[in-house]
C-alpha atoms as a PDB file:
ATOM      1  CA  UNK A   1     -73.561  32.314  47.755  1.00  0.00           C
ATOM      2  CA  UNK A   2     -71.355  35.459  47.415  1.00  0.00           C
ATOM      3  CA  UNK A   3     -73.389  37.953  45.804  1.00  0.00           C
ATOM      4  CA  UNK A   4     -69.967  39.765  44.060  1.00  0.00           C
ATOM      5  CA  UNK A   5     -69.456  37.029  42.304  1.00  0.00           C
ATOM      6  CA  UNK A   6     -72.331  38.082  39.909  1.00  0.00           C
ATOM      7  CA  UNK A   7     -72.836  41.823  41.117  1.00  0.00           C
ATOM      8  CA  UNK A   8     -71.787  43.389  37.879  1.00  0.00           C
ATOM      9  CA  UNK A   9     -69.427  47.042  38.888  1.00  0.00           C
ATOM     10  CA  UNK A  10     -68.314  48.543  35.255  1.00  0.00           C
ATOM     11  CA  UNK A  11     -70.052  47.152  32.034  1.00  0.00           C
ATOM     12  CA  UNK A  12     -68.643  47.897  28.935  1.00  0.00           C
ATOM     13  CA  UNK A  13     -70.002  46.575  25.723  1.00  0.00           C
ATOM     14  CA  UNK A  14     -69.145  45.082  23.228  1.00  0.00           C
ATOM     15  CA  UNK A  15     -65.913  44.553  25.027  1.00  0.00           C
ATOM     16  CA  UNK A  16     -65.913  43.463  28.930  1.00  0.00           C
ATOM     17  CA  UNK A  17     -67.872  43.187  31.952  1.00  0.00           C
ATOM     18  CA  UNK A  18     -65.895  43.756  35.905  1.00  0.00           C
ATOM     19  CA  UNK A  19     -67.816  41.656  38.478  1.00  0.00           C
ATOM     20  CA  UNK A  20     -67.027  43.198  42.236  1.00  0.00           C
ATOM     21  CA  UNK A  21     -64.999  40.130  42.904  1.00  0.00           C
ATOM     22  CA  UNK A  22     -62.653  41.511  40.205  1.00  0.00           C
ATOM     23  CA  UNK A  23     -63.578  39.311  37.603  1.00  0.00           C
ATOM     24  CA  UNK A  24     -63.284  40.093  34.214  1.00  0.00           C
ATOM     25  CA  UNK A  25     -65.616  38.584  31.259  1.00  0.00           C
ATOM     26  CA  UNK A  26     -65.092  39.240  27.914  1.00  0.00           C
ATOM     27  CA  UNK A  27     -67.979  39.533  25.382  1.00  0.00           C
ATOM     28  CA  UNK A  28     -65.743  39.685  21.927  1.00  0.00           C
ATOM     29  CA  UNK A  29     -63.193  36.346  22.846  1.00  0.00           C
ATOM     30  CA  UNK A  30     -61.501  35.797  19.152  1.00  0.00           C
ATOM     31  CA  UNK A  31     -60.094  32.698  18.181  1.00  0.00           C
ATOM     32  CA  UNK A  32     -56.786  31.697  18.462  1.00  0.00           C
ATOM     33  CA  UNK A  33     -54.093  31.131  15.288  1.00  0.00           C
ATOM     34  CA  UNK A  34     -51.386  28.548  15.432  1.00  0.00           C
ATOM     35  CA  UNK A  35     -47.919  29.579  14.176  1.00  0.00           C
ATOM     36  CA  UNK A  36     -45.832  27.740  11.554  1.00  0.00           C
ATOM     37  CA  UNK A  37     -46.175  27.428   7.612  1.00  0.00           C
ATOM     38  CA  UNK A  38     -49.972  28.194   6.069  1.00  0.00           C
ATOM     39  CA  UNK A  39     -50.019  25.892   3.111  1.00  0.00           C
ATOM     40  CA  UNK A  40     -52.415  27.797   1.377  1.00  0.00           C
ATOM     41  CA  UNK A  41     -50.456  30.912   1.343  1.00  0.00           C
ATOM     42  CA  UNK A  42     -46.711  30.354   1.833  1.00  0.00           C
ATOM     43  CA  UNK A  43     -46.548  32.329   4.295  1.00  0.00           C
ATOM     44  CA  UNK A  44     -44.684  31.332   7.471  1.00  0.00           C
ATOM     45  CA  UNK A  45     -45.166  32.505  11.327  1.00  0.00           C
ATOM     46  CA  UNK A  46     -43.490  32.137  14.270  1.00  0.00           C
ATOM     47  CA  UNK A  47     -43.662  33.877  18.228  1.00  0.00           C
ATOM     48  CA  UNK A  48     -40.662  35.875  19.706  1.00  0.00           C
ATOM     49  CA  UNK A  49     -40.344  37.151  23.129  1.00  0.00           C
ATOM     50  CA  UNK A  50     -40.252  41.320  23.216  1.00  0.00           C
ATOM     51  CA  UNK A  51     -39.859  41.495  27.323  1.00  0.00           C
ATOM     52  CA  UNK A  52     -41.866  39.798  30.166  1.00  0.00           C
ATOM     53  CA  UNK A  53     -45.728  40.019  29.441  1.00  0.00           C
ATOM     54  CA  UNK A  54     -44.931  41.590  25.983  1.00  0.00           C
ATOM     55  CA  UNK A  55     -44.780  38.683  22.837  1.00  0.00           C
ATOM     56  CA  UNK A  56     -45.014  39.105  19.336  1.00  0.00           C
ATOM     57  CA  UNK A  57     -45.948  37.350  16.157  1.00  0.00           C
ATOM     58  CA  UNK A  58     -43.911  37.451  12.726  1.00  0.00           C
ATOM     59  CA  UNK A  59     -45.395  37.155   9.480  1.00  0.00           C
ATOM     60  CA  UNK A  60     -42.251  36.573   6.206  1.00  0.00           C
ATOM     61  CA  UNK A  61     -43.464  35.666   2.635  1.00  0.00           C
ATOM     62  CA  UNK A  62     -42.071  33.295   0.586  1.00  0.00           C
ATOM     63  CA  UNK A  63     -38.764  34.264   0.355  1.00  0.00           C
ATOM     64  CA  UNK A  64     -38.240  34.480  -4.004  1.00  0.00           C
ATOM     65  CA  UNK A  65     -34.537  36.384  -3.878  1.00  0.00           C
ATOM     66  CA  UNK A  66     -32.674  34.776  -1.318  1.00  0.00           C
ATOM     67  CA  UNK A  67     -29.978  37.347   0.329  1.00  0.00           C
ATOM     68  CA  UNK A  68     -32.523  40.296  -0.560  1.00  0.00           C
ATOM     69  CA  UNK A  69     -34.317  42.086   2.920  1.00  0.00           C
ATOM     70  CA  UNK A  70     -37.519  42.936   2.677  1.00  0.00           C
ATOM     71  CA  UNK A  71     -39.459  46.242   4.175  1.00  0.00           C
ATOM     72  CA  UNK A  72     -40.811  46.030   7.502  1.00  0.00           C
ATOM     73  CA  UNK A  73     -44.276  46.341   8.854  1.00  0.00           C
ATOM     74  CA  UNK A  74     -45.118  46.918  12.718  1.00  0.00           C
ATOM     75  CA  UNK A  75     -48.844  45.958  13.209  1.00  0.00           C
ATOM     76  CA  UNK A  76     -50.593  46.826  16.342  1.00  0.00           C
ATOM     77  CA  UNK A  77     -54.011  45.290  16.600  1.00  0.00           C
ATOM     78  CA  UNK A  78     -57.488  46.755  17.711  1.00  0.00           C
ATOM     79  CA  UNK A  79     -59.906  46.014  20.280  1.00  0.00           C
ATOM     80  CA  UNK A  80     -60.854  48.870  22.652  1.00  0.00           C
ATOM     81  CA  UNK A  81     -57.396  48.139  24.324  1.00  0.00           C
ATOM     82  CA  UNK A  82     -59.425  45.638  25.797  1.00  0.00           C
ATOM     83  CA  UNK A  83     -60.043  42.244  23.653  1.00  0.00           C
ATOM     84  CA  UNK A  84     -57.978  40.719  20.476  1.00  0.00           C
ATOM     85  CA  UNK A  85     -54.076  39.791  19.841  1.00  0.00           C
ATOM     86  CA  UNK A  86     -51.008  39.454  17.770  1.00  0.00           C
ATOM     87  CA  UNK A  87     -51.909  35.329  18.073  1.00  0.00           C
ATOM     88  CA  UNK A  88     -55.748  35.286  16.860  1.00  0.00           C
ATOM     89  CA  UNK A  89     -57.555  34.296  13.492  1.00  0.00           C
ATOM     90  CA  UNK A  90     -58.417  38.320  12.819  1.00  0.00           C
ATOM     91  CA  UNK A  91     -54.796  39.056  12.664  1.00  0.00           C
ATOM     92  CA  UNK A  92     -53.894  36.754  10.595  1.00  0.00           C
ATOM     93  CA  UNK A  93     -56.617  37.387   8.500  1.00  0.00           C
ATOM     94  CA  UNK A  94     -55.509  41.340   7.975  1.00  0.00           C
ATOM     95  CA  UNK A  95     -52.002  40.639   8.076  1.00  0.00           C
ATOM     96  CA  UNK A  96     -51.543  38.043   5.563  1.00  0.00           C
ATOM     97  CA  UNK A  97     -52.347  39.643   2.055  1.00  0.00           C
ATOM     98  CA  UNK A  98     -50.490  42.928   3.670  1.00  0.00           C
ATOM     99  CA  UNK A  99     -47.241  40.215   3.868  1.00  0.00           C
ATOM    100  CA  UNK A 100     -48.393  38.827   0.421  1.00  0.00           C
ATOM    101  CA  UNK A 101     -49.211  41.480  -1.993  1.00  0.00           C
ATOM    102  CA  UNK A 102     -46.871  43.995  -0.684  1.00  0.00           C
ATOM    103  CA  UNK A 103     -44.003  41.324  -0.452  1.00  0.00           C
ATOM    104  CA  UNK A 104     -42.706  42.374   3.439  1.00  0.00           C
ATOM    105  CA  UNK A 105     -42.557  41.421   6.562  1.00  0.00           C
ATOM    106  CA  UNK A 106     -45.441  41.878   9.462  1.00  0.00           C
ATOM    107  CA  UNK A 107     -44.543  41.749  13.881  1.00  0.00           C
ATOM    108  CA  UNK A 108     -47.361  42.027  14.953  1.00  0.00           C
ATOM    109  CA  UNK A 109     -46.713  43.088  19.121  1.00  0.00           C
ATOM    110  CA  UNK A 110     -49.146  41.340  21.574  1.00  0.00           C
ATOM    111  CA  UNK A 111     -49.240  44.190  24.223  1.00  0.00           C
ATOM    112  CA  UNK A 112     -50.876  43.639  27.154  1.00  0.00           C
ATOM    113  CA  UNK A 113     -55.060  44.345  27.717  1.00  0.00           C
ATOM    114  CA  UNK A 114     -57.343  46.524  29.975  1.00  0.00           C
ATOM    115  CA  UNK A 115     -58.999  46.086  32.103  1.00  0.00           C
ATOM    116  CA  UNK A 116     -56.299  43.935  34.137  1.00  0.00           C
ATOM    117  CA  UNK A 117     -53.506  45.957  32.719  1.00  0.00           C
ATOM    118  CA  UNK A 118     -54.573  49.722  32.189  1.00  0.00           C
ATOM    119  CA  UNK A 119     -53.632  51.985  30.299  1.00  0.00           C
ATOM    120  CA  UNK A 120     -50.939  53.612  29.042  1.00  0.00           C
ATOM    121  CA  UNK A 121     -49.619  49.894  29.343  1.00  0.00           C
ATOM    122  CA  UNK A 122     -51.042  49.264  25.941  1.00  0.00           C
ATOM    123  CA  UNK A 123     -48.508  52.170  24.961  1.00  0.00           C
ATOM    124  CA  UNK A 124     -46.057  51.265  26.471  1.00  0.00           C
ATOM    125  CA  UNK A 125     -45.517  47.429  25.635  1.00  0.00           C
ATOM    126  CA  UNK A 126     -46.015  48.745  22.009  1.00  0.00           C
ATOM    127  CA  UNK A 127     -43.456  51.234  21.992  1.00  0.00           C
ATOM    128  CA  UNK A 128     -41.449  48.661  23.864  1.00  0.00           C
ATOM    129  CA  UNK A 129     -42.136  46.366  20.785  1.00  0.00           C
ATOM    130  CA  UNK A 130     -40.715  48.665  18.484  1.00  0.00           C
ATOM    131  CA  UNK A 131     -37.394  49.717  20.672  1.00  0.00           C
ATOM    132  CA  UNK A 132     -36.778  45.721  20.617  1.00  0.00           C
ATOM    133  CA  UNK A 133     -37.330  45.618  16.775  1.00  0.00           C
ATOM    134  CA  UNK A 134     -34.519  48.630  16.688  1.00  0.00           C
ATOM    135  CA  UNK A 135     -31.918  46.443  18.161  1.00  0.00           C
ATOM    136  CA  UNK A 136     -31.420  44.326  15.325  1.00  0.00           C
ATOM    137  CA  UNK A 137     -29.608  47.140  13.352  1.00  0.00           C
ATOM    138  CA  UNK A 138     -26.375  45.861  11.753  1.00  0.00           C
ATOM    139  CA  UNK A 139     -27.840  42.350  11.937  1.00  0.00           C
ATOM    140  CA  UNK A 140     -27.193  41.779  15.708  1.00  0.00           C
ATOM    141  CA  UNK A 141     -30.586  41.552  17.808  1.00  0.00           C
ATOM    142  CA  UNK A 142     -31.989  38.266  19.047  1.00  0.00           C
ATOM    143  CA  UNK A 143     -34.228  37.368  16.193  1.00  0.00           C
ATOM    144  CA  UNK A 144     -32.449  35.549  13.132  1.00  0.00           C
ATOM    145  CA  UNK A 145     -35.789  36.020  10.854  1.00  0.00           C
ATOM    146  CA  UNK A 146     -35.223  40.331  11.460  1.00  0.00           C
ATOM    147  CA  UNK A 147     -31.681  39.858  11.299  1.00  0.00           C
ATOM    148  CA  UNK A 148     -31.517  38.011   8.350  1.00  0.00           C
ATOM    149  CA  UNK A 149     -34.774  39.359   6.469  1.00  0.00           C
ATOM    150  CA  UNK A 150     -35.561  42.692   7.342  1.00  0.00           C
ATOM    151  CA  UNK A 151     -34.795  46.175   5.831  1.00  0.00           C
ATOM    152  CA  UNK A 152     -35.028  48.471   8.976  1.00  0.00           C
ATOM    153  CA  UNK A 153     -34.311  51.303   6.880  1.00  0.00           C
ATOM    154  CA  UNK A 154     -37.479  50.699   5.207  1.00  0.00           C
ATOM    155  CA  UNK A 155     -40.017  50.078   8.313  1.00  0.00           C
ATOM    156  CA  UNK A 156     -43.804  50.894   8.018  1.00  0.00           C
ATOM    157  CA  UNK A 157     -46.778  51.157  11.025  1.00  0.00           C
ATOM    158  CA  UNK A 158     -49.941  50.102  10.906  1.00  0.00           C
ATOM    159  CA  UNK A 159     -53.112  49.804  13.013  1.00  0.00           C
ATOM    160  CA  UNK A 160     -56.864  49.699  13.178  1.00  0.00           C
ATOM    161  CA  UNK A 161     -58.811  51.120  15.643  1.00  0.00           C
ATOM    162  CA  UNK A 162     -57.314  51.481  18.931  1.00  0.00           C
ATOM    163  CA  UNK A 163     -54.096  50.160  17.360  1.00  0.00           C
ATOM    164  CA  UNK A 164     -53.943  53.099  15.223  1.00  0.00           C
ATOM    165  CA  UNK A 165     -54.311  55.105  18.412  1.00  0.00           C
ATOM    166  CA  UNK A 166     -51.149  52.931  19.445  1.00  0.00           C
ATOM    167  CA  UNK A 167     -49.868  52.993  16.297  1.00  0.00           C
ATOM    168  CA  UNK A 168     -49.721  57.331  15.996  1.00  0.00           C
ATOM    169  CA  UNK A 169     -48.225  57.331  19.867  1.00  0.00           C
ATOM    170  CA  UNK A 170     -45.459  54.589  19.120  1.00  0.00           C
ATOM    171  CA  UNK A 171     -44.141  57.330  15.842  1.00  0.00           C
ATOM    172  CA  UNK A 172     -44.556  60.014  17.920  1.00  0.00           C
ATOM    173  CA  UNK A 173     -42.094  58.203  20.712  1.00  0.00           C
ATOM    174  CA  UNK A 174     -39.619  57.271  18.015  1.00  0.00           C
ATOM    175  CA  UNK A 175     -39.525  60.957  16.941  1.00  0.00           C
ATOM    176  CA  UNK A 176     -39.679  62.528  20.395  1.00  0.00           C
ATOM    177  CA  UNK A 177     -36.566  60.129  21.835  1.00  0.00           C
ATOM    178  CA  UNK A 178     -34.973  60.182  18.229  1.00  0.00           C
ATOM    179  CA  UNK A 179     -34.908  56.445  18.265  1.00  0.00           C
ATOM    180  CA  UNK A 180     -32.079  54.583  16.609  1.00  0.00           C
ATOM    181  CA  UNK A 181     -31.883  51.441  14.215  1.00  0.00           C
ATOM    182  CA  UNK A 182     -34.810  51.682  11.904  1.00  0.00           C
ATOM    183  CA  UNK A 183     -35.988  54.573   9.386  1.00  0.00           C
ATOM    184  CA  UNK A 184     -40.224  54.881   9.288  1.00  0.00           C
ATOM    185  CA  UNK A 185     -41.234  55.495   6.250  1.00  0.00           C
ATOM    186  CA  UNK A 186     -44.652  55.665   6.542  1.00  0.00           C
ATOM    187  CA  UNK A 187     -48.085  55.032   9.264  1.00  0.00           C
ATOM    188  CA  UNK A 188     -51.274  53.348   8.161  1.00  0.00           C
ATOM    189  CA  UNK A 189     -54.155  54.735  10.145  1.00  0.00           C
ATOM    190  CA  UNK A 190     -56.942  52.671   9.441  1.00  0.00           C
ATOM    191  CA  UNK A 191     -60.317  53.528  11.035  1.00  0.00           C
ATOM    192  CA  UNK A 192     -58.803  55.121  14.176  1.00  0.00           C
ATOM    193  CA  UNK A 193     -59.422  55.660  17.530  1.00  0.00           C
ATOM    194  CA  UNK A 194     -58.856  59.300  19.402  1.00  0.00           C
ATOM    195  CA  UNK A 195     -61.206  59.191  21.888  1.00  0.00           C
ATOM    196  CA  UNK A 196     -65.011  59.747  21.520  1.00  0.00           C
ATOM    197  CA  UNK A 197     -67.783  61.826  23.147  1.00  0.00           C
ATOM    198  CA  UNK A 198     -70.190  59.040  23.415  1.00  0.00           C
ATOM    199  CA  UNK A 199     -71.195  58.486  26.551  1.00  0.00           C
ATOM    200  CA  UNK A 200     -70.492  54.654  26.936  1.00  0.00           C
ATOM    201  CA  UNK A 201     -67.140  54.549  25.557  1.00  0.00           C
ATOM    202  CA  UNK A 202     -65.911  57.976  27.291  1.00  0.00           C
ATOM    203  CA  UNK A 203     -67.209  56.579  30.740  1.00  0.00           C
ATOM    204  CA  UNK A 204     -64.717  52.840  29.499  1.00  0.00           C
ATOM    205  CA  UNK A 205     -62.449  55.493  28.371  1.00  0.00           C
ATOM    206  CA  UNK A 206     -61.973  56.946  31.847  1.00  0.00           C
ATOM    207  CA  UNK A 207     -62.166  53.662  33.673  1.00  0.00           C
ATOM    208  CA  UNK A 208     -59.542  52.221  31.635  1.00  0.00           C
ATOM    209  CA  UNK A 209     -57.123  54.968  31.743  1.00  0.00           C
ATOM    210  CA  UNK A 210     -57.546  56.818  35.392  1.00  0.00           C
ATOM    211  CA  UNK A 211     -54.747  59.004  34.466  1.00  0.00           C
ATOM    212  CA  UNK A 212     -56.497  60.676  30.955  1.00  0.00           C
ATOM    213  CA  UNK A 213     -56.732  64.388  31.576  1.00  0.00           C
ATOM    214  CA  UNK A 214     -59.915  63.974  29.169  1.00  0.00           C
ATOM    215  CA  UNK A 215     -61.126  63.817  25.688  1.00  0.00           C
ATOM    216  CA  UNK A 216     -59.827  66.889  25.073  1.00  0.00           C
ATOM    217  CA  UNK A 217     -56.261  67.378  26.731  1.00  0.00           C
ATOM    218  CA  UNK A 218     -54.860  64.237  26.717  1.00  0.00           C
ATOM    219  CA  UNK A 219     -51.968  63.900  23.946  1.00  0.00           C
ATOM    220  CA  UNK A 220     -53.275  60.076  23.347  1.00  0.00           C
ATOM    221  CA  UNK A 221     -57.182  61.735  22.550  1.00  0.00           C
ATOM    222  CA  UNK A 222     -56.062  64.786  21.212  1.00  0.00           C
ATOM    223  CA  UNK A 223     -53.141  64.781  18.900  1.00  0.00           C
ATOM    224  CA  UNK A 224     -53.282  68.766  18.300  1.00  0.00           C
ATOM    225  CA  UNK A 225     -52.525  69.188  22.195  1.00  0.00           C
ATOM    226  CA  UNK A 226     -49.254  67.367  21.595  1.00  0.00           C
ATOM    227  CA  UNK A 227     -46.022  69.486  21.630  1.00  0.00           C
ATOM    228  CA  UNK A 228     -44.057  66.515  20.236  1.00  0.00           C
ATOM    229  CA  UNK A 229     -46.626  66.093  17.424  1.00  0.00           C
ATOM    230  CA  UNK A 230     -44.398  67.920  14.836  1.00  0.00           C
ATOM    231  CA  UNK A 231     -41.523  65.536  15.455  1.00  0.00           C
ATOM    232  CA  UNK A 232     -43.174  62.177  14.377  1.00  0.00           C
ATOM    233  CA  UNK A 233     -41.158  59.854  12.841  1.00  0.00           C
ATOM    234  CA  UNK A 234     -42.186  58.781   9.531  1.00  0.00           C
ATOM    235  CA  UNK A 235     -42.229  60.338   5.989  1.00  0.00           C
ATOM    236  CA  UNK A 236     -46.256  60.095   5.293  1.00  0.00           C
ATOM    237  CA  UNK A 237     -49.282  58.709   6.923  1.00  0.00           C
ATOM    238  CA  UNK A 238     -52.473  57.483   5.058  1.00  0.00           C
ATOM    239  CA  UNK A 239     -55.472  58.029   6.870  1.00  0.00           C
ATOM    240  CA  UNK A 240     -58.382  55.634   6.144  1.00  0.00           C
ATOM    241  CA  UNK A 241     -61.911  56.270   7.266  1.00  0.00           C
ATOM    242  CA  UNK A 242     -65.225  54.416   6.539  1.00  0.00           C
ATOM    243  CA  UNK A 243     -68.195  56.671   5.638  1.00  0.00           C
ATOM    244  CA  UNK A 244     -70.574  55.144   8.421  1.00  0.00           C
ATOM    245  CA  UNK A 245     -68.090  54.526  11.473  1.00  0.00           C
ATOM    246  CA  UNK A 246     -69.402  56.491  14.447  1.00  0.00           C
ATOM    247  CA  UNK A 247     -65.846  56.910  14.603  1.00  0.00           C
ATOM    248  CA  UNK A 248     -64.702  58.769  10.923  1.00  0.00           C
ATOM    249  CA  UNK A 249     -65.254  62.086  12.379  1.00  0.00           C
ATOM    250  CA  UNK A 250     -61.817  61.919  14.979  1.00  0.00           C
ATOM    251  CA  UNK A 251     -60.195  60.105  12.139  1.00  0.00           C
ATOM    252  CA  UNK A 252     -60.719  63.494   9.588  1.00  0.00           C
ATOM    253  CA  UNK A 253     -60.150  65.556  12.554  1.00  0.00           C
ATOM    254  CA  UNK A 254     -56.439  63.263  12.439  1.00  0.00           C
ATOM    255  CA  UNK A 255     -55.710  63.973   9.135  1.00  0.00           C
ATOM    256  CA  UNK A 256     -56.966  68.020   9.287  1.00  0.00           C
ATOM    257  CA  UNK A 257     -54.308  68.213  12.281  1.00  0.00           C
ATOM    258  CA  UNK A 258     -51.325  66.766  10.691  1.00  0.00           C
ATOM    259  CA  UNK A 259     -52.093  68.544   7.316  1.00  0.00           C
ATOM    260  CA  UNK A 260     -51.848  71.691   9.729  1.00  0.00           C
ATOM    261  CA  UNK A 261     -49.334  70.623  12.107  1.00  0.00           C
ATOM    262  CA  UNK A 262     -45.755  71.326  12.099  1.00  0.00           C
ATOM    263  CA  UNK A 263     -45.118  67.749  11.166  1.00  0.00           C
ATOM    264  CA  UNK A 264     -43.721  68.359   7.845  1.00  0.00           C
ATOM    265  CA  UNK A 265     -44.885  64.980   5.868  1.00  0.00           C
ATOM    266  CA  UNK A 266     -47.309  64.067   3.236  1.00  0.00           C
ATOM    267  CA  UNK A 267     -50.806  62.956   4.568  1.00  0.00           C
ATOM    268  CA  UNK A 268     -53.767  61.467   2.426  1.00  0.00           C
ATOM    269  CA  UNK A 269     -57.291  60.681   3.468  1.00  0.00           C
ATOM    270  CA  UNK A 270     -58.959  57.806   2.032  1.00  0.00           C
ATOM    271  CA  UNK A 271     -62.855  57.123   2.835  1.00  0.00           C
ATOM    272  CA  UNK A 272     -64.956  53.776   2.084  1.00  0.00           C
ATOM    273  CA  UNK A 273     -68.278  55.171   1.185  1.00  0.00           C
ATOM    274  CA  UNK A 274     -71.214  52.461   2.940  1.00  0.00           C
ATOM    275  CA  UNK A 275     -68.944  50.858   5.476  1.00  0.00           C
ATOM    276  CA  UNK A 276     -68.901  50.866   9.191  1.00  0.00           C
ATOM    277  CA  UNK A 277     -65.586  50.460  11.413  1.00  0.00           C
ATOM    278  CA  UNK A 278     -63.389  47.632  10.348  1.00  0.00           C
ATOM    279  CA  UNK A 279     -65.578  46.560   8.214  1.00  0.00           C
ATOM    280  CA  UNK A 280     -62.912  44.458   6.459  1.00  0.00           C
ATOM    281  CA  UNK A 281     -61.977  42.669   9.757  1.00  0.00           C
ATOM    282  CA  UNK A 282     -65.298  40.756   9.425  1.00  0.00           C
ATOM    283  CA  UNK A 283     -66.525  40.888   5.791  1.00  0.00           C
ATOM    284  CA  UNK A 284     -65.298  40.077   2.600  1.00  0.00           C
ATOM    285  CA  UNK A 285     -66.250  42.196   0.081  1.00  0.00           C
ATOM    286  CA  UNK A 286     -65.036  44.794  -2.903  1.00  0.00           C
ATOM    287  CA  UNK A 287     -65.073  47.753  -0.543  1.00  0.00           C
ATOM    288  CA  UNK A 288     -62.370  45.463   1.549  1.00  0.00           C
ATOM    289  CA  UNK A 289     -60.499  44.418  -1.914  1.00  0.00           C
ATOM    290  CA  UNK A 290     -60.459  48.260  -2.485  1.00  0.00           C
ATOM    291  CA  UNK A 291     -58.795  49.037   1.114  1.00  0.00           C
ATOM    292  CA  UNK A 292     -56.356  46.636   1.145  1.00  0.00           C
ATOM    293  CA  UNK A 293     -55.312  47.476  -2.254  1.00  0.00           C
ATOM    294  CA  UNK A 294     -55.473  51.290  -1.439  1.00  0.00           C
ATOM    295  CA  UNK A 295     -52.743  49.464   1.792  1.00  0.00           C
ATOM    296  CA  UNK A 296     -50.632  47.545  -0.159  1.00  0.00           C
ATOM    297  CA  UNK A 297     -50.168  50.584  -2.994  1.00  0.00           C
ATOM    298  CA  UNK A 298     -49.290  53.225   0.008  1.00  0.00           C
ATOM    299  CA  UNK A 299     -46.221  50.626   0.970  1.00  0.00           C
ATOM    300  CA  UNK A 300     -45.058  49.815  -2.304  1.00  0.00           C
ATOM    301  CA  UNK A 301     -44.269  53.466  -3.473  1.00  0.00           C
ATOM    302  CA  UNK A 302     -42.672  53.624  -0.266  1.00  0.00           C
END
């Protein structure tokens, strides 16, 4: 027997494993969600094609005032860049009382995942996502639900983790290219992911983007390095942080940068004191009540 077929060459828990024989395990596989109507909810899905390799899943509410368009969230998920997706139970979970309680509508883009795909793909099948979402301005791009439903002068962000890495880059983009057909009003940073000095996830840092100038250069790491940082496109940003992520530390470091960049926009930090990172991706609890009310209030008095 081939010994690379179990001869392990970059190990990278929680997320994946690369045998020599360029095989790719997965410890964190998440389980899939079907589109269509949820009964319990009202809420109704449905998958659209952004570009080859890049799909996306749309989340609308009950519609109550028929003829009325309702504010728009983009939703880019986490997972190290590596595991997780637009189509799976966690998103759904997150998404819906977001679509619910704030009364809009979620895409949530499916970009493409490291290892096999490395990065800046991740960034750039997002910001790909939310070009495509641009082109139905005036009612004419190839999705009838945006058409029809959405207010793209009234478009939101959001991400956890390494999607609110993705999230930060993809306003940056809009602002830096002045991109056309939708207004941001506002970014929801939740629990965020710039890069961190731990050994582990530097070294899966590195291996997943060959091209990083390092933690503390690199635009994507580093948003203070960023000349483009002061044109962002949106209004305000909230900044959420749990008190025991190994993580919160980059995320204040976020919000300290923007309150002194150039930027221009109103910023607010929000911490969940005895929580870990996305906590409220796995548990139910009043601490995850609290954030997704603290969610659902920053888009309403948008």
């Amino acid at each position: 027997m081939d010994s690379s077929t179990h001869e392990i060459i970059h190990d990278c828990p929680p997320f994946f494993k690369v045998f020599k024989d360029g095989r790719v395990e997965r410890y964190i596989v998440t389980e899939p969600a079907m589109a269509g109507l949820d009964p319990k909810t009202g809420v109704q899905s449905k998958d659209v094609v952004v570009s080859p390799g890049v799909r996306a899943r749309i989340f609308m509410p009950e519609i109550r005032s028929p003829g009325r368009k309702l504010p728009l969230l983009v939703h880019y998920h986490g997972g190290g860049f590596s595991v997780g997706s637009a189509f799976d139970t966690l998103t759904q979970k997150m998404v819906t009382p977001l679509v619910i309680q704030a009364n809009i509508i979620v895409i949530s883009i499916d970009y493409r995942l490291a290892p096999e795909h490395l990065l800046p793909i991740a960034h750039d099948d997002s910001w790909a996502g939310l070009q495509w979402v641009a082109t139905h301005a005036n009612g004419q791009g190839p999705e009838p639900w945006l058409n029809e439903k959405a207010d793209l002068g009234r478009v939101f962000l959001s991400g956890e983790s390494a999607g609110a890495n993705i999230a930060h880059y993809v306003a940056v983009q809009a602002g830096a290219t002045k991109l056309v057909g939708l207004k941001i009003i506002g970014m929801l940073i939740v629990h965020p992911f710039f890069g961190s000095k731990e050994t582990n996830e530097y070294n899966m840092y590195k291996y997943i983007c060959p091209t990083s100038t390092g933690f503390n250069h690199d635009p994507k790491l580093n948003p203070e390095v960023d000349p483009n940082l002061k044109q962002m496109a949106c209004d305000k940003v909230i900044v959420l942080v749990a008190e025991k992520d190994r993580l919160r530390s980059r995320g204040e470091a976020y919000y300290e940068t923007l309150v002194k960049s150039e930027w221009g926009g109103n910023v607010e930090f929000f911490e969940t004191k005895g929580e870990d990172h996305c906590f409220h991706v796995f548990r139910d609890n009043n601490n995850a009540e609290v954030l997704k009310k603290k969610m659902v209030d920053f888009i309403k008095t948008g």
